[in-house]
Protein backbone atom coordinates (compact mmCIF):
# COMPACT_ATOMS: atom_id res chain seq x y z
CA UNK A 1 60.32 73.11 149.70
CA UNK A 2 62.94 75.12 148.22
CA UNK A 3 62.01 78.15 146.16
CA UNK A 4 63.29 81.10 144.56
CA UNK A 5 60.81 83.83 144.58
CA UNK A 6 61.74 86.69 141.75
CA UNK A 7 59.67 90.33 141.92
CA UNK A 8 60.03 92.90 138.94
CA UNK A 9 59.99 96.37 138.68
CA UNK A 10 60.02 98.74 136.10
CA UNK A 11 62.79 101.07 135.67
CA UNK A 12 61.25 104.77 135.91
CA UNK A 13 63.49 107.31 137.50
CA UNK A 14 60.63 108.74 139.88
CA UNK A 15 59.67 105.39 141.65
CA UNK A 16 59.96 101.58 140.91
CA UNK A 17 56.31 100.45 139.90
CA UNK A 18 55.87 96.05 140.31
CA UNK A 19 55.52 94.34 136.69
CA UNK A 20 54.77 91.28 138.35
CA UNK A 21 55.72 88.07 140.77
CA UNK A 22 57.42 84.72 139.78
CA UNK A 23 58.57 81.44 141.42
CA UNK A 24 60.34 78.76 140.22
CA UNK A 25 61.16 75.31 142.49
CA UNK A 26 64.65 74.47 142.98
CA UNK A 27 64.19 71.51 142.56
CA UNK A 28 63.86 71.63 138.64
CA UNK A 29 67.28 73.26 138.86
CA UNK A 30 68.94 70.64 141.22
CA UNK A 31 67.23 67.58 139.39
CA UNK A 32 68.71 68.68 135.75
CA UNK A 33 71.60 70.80 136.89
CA UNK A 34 70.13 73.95 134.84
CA UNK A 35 66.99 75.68 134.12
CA UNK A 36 66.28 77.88 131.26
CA UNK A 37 62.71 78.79 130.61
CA UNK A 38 60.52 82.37 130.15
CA UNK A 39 58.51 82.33 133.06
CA UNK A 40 54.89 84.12 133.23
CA UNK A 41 54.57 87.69 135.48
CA UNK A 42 50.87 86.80 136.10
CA UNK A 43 48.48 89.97 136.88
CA UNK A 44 46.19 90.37 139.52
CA UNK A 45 43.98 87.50 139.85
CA UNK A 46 46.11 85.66 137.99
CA UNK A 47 43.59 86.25 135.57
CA UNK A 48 45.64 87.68 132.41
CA UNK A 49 49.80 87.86 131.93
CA UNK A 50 51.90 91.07 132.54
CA UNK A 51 54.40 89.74 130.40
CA UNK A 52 57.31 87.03 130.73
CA UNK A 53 60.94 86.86 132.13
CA UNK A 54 63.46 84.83 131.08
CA UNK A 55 65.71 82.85 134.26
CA UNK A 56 68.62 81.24 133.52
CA UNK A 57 70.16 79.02 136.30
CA UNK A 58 72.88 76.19 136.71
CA UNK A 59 73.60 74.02 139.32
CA UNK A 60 76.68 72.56 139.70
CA UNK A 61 77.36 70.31 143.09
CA UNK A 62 80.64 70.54 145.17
């Protein structure tokens, strides 16, 4: 199972504090050449949302 695994950080100058933890499947981005959604940062628990990030990716096969 291919994945791509993304981990945000915040941008302060004195250290880099995580936002939050995404994947997305490959596959989605194989299948339909592209994928273009805002993807949840879930918090701890999964219980809430620390916000979104938006992936853009295209596939195009040699």
């Amino acid at each position: 199972d291919d994945t791509i695994h993304f981990h945000v950080y915040d941008s302060d100058v004195v250290g880099k504090d995580s936002i939050g933890s995404c994947k997305v499947k490959l596959k989605h981005v194989f299948d339909d050449g592209k994928f273009d959604e805002w993807v949840k940062l879930p918090a701890m628990l999964g219980l809430s949302s620390n916000g979104q990030v938006h992936i853009i990716m295209n596939f195009r096969p040699s």
